[in-house]
Protein backbone atom coordinates (compact mmCIF):
# COMPACT_ATOMS: atom_id res chain seq x y z
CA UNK A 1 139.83 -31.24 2.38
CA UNK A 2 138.47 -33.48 -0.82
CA UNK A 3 137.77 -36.17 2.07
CA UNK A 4 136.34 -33.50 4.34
CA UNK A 5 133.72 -32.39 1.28
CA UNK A 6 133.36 -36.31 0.57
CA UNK A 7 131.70 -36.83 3.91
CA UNK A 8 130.21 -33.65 4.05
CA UNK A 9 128.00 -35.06 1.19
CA UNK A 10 126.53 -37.66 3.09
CA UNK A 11 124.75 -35.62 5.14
CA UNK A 12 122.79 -34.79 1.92
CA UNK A 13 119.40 -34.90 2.73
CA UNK A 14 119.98 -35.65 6.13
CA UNK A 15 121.05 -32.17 7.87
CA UNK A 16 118.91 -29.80 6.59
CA UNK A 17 117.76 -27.20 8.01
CA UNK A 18 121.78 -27.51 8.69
CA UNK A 19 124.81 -27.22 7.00
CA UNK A 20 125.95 -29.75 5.19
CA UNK A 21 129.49 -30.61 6.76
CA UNK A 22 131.97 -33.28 6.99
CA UNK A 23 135.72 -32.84 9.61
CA UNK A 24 138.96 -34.95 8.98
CA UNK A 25 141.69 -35.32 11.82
CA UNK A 26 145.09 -35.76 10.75
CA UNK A 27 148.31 -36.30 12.66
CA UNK A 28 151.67 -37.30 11.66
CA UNK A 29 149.94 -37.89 8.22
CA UNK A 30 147.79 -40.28 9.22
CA UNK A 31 143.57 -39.98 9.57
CA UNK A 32 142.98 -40.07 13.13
CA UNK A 33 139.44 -39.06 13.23
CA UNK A 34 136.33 -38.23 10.89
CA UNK A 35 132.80 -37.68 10.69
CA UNK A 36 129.67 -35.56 9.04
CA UNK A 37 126.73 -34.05 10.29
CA UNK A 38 122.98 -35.12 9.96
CA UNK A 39 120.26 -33.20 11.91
CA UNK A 40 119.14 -36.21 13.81
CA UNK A 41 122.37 -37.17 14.76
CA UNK A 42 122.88 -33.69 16.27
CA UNK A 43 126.55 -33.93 16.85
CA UNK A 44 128.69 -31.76 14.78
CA UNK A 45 130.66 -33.02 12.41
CA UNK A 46 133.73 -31.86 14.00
CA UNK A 47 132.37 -33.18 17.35
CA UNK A 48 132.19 -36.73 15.75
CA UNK A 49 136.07 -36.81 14.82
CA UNK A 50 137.37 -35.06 18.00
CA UNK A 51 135.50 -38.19 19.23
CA UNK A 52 136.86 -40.56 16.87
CA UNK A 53 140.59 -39.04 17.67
CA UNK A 54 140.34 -39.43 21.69
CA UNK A 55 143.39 -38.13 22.89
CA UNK A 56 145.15 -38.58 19.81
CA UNK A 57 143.51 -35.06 18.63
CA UNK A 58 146.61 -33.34 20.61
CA UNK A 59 148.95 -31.42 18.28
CA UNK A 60 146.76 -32.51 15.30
CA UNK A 61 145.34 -30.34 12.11
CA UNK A 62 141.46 -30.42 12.03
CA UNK A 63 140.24 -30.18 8.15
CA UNK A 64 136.75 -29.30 7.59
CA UNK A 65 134.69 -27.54 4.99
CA UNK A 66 132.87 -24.87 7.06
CA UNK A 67 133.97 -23.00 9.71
CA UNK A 68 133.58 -24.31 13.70
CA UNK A 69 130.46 -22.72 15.24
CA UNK A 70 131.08 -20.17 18.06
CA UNK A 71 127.79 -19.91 19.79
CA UNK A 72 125.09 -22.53 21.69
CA UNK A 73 122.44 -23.36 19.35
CA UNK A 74 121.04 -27.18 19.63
CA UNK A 75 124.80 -28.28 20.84
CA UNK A 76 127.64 -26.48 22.45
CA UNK A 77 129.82 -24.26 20.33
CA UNK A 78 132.74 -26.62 18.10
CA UNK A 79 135.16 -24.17 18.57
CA UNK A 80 135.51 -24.88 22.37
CA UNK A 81 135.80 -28.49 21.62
CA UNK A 82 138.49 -27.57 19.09
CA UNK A 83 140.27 -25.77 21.72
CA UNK A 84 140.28 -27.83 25.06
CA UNK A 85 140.78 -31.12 22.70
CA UNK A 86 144.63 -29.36 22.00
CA UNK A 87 143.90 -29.57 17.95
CA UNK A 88 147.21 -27.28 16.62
CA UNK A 89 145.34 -26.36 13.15
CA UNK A 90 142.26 -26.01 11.60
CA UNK A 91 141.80 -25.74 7.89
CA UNK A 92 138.41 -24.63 6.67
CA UNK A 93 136.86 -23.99 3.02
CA UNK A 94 134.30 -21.52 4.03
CA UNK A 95 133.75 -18.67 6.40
CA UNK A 96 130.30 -20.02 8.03
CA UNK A 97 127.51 -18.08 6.29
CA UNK A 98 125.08 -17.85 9.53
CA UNK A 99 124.91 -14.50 10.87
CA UNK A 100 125.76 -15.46 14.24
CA UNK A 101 128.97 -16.99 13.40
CA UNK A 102 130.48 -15.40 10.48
CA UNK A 103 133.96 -15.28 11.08
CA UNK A 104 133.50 -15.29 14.85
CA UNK A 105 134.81 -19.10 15.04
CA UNK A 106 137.98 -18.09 12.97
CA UNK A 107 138.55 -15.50 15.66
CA UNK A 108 137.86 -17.45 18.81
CA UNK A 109 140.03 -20.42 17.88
CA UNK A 110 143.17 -18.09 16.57
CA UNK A 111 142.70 -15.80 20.09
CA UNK A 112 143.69 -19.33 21.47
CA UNK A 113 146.59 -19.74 19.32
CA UNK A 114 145.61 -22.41 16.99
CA UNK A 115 146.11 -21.28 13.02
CA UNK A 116 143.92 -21.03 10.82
CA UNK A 117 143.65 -21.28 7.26
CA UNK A 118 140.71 -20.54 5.21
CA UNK A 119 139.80 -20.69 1.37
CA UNK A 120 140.93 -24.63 0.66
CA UNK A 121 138.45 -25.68 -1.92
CA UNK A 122 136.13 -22.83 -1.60
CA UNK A 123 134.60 -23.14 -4.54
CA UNK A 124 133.05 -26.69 -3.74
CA UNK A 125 132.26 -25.91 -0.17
CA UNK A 126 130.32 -22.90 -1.27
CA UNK A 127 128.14 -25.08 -4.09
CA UNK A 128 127.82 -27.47 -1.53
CA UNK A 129 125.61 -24.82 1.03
CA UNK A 130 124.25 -23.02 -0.77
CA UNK A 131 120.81 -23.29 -0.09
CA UNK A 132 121.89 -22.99 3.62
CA UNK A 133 123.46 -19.64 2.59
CA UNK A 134 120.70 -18.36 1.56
CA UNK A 135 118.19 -19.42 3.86
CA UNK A 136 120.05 -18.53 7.18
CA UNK A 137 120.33 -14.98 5.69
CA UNK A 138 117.06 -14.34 4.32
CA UNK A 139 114.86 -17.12 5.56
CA UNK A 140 114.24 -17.75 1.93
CA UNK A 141 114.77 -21.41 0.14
CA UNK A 142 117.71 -21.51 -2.53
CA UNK A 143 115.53 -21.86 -6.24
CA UNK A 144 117.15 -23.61 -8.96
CA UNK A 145 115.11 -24.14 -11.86
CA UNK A 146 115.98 -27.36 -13.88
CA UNK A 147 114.35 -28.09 -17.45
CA UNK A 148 115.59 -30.25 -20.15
CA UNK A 149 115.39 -29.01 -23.77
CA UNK A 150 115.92 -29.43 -27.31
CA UNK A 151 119.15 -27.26 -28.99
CA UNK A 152 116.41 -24.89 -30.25
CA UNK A 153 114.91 -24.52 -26.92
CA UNK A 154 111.99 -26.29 -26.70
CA UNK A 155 110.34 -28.57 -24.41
CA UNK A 156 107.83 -30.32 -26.00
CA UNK A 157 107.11 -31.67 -29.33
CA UNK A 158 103.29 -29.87 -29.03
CA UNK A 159 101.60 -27.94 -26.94
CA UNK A 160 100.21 -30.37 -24.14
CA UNK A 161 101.82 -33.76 -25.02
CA UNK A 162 104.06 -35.44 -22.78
CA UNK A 163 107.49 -35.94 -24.79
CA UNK A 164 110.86 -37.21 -23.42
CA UNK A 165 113.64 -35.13 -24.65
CA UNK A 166 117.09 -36.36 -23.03
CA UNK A 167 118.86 -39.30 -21.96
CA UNK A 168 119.08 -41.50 -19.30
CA UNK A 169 122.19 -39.97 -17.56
CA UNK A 170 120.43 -36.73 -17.81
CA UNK A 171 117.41 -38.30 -15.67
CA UNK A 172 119.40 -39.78 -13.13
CA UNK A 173 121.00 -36.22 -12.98
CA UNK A 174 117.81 -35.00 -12.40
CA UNK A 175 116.85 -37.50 -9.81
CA UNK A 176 120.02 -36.09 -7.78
CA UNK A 177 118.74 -32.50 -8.11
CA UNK A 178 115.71 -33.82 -6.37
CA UNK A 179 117.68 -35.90 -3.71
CA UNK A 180 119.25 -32.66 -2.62
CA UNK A 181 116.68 -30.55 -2.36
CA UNK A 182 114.09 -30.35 0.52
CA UNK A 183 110.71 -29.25 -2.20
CA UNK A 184 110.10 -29.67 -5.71
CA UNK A 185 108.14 -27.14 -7.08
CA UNK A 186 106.03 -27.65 -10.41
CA UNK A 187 102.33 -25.80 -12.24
CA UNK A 188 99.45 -27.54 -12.54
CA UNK A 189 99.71 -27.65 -15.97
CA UNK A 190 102.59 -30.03 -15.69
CA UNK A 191 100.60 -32.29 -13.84
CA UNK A 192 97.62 -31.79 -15.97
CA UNK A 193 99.97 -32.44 -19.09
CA UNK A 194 102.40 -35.64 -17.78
CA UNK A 195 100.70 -36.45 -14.38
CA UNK A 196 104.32 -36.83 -12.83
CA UNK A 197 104.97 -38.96 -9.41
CA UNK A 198 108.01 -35.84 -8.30
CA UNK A 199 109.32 -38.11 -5.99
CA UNK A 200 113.05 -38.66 -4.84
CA UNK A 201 113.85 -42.07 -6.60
CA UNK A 202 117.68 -42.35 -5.80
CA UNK A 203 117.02 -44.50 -2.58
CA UNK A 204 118.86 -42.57 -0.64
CA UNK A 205 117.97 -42.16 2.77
CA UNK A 206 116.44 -38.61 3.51
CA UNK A 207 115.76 -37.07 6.89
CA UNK A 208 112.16 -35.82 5.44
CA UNK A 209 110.18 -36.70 2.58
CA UNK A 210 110.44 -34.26 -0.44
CA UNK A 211 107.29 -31.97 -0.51
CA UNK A 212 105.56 -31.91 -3.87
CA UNK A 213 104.20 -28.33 -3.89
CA UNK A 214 101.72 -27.55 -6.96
CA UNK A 215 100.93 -23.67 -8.53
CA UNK A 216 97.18 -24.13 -8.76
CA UNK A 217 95.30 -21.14 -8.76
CA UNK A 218 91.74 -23.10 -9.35
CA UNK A 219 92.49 -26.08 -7.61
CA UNK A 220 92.23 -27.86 -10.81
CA UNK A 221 94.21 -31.08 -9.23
CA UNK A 222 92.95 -34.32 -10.13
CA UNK A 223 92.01 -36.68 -7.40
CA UNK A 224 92.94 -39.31 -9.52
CA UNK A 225 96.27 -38.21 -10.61
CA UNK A 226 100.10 -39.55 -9.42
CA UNK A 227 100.28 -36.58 -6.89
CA UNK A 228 96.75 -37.16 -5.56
CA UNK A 229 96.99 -40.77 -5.34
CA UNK A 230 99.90 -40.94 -3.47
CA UNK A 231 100.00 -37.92 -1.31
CA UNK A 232 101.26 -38.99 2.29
CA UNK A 233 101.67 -35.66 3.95
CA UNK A 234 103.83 -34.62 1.45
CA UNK A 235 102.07 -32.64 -1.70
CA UNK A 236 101.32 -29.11 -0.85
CA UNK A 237 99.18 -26.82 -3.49
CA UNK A 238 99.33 -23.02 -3.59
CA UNK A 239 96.20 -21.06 -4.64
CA UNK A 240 94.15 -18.71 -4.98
CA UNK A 241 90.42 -20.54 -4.17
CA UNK A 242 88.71 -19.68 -1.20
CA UNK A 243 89.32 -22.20 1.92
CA UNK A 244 85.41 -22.36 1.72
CA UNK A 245 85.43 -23.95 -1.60
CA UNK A 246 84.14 -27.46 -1.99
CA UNK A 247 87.46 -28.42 -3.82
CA UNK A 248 89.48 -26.83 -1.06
CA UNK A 249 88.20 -29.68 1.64
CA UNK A 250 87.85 -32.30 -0.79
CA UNK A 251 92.15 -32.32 -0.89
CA UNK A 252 92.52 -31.28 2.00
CA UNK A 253 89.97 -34.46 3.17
CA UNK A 254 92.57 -36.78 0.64
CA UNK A 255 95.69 -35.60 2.52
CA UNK A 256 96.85 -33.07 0.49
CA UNK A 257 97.50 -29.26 2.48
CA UNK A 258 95.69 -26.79 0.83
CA UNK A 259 97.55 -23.23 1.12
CA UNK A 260 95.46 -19.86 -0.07
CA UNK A 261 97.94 -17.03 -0.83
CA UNK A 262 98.20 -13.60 -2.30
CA UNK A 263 98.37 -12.62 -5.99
CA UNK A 264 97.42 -10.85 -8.36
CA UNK A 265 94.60 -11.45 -10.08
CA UNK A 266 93.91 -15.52 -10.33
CA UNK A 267 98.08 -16.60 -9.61
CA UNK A 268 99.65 -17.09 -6.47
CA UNK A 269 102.04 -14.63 -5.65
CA UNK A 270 105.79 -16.50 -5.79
CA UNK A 271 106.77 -14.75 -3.34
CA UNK A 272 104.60 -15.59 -0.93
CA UNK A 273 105.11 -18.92 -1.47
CA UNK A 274 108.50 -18.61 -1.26
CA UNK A 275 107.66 -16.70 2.16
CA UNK A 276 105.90 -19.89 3.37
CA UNK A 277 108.38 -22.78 2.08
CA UNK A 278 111.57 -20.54 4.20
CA UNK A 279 108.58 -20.30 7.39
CA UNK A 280 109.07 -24.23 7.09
CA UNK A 281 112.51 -24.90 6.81
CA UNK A 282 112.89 -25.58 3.16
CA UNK A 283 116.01 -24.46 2.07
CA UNK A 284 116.66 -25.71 -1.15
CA UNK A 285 113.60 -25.60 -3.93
CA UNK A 286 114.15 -27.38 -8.00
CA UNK A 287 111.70 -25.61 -10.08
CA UNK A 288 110.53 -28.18 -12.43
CA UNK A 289 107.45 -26.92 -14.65
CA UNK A 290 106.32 -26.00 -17.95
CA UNK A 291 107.10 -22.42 -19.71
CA UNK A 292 104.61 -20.43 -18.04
CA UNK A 293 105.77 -21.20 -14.48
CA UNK A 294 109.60 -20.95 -15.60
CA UNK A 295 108.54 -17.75 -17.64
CA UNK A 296 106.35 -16.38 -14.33
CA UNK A 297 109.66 -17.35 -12.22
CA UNK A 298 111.87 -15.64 -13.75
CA UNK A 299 110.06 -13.02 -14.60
CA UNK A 300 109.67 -12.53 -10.50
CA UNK A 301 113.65 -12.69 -9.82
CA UNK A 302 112.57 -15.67 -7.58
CA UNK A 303 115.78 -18.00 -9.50
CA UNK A 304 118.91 -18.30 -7.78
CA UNK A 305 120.59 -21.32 -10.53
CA UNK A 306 119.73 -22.68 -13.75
CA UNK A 307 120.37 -25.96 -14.62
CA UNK A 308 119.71 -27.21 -18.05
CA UNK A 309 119.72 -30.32 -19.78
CA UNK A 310 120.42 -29.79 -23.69
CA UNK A 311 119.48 -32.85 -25.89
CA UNK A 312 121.28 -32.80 -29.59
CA UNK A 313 117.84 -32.62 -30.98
CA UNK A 314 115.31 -30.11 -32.84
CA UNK A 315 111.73 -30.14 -32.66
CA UNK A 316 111.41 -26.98 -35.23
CA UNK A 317 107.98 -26.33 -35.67
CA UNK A 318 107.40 -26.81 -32.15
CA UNK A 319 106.42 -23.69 -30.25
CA UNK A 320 106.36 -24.97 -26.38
CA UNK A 321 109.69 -23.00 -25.72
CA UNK A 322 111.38 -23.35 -21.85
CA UNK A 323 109.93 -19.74 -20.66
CA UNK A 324 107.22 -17.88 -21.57
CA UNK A 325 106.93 -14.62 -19.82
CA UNK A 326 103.79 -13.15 -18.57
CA UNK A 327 101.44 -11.30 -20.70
CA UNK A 328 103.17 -7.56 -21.59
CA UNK A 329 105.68 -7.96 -19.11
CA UNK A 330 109.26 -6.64 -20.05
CA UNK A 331 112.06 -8.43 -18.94
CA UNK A 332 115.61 -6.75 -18.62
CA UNK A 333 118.28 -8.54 -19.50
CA UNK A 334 119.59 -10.73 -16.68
CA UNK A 335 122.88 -12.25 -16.70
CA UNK A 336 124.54 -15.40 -15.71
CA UNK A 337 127.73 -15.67 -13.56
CA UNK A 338 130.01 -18.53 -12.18
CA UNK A 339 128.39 -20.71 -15.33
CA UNK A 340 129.84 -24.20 -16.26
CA UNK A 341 129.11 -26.70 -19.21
CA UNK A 342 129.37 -30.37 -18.73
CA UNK A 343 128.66 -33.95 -20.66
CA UNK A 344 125.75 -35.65 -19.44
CA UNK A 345 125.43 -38.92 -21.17
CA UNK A 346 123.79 -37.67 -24.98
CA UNK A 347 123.26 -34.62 -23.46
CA UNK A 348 125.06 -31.26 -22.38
CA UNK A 349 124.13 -29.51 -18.53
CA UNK A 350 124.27 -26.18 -18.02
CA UNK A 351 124.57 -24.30 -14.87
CA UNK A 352 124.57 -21.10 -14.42
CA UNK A 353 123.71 -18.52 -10.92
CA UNK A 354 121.36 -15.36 -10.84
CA UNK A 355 122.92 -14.62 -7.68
CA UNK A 356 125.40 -14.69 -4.87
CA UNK A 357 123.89 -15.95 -2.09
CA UNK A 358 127.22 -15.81 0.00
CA UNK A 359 127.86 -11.94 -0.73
CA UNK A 360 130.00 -10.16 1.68
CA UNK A 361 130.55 -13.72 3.08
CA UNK A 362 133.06 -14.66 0.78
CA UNK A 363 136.23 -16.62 2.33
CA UNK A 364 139.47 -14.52 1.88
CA UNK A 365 142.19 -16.74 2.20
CA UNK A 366 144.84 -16.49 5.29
CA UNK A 367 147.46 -18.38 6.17
């Protein structure tokens, strides 16, 4: 199964709007067959090792870290493939969040007498989809909001000024955050403030560019900034200007889609714009902004993780904490669950989740 997950992860990038997935075939103790899904390689990963196996695949154990699709969607369902191939047993992390599987490939491929056992390495399968969980359930993207602060919580030395706060391993983290995640999402104050690129600067391949979406109620985006400058179909702004604004066709004229939504007052609703990123197959969103926009976010119940980089450092008089919430809004007290602490480089990472986006999907284990 730790190979299965280690192949699964190469479709990183590369199979959404799908699962991420990766299938081992083993027989006498020996690896007869493997492979992983990416969208434009439409094959199944379990597909690619029946393959890979030939004929070999009779009497063998299939390992895989979702379960074998039961119904026709852009390829024929796995589970028949499992069948007529003569595989004896199938071990699977995960039930298969999607609605029209859910437990139905379990069921088809133990009416045909091959056993089943599900649960190995749950955990890690379900971290590994879960932006897919929560999109093929609610046609929403998966939001994680990443920021990087000082041990008294702030994020800036002053109010405005661009100011690097953790360490290299921290921002090659960070850069893998971005790699797995279809949009970035940021204000236009950050952009007005450090004028970031947002791009995906692991060099690994992706199946579609990461979209750069901007907050920008006033359409206050600089033609001459990073974003601007090097938009190739890929930046995206949210607002509240009219469509028949002069600004509005300027960026729309330099590449960059112009989206008017809903709100209240001068903001965007984040709702909506969570709305329209799910209408476009984004599954998986990394909030990075300034305290207002983590404040707003939060404040909305739009954050699914938290992921926090924690430099040994204090700024003290500084007052740019992580989140500042919205003018007289209360906020109940929302807590973490699943949360884990790690070193990264100088620097500690939090993680923590809002929610369960698998629910009543969770894998019970039976042998």
């Amino acid at each position: 199964m730790s190979r299965a997950l280690e192949l699964a992860s190469r479709g990183v990038a590369l199979a959404s709007p799908n699962p991420i997935v990766g299938a081992v075939i083993v027989r006498a103790g020996r690896v007869i067959g493997e492979g992983f899904h990416t969208y434009d390689g439409r094959k199944h990963a379990e597909i690619v090792a029946l393959e890979r196996a030939g004929a070999a695949a009779l009497g063998a154990t299939l390992y895989v870290n979702l379960e074998p699709c039961s119904h026709t969607g852009r390829t024929g369902p796995c589970s028949r493939s499992i069948i007529a191939a003569g595989i004896k047993r199938v071990v699977a992390a995960i039930r298969d969040p999607n609605p029209l599987v859910a437990g139905a490939g379990f069921r088809e491929l133990r009416g045909a007498g091959i056993e089943v056992d599900a649960g190995v390495a749950e955990a890690e399968a379900r971290a590994l989809n879960e932006s897919f969980a929560k999109w093929i359930r609610t046609r929403l993207p998966f939001v994680t909001l990443k920021s990087a602060m000082t041990l008294d919580g702030k994020i800036a030395a002053a109010r405005g000024q661009e100011t690097s706060i953790t360490s290299p391993a921290s921002r090659e983290a960070v850069q893998q955050l971005r790699h797995a995640s279809d949009a970035i999402l940021t204000g236009i104050g950050t952009v007005l403030t450090d004028d970031p690129l947002l791009t995906d600067r692991t060099g690994l391949p992706r199946r579609r560019s990461l979209l750069r979406v901007v907050m920008d109620s006033r359409l206050r985006l600089p033609l001459r900034s990073a974003l601007a400058k090097s938009a190739r179909g890929d930046v995206l702004i949210f607002t509240r200007a009219s469509p028949n604004s002069a600004k509005f066709s300027v960026l729309s004229r330099a590449g960059i889609e112009v989206v008017q939504l809903p709100g209240r007052g001068e903001k965007p609703d984040l709702h909506a714009a969570l709305i329209e990123l799910g209408k476009r197959e984004i599954l998986g969103v990394l909030l990075e902004a300034g305290s207002e926009l983590n404040g707003a976010a939060l404040s909305a119940g739009i954050i699914d993780k938290i992921a926090l980089f924690i430099a040994p450092k204090i700024f003290g008089a500084s007052d740019v904490a992580w989140a500042r919430w919205p003018h007289r809004t209360r906020i109940a007290m929302q807590a973490l669950r699943s949360m884990a602490c790690r070193q990264s480089g100088a620097d500690i990472l939090f993680e923590g989740y809002f929610s369960d986006v698998y629910g009543h999907y969770r894998t019970r284990r039976k042998n």
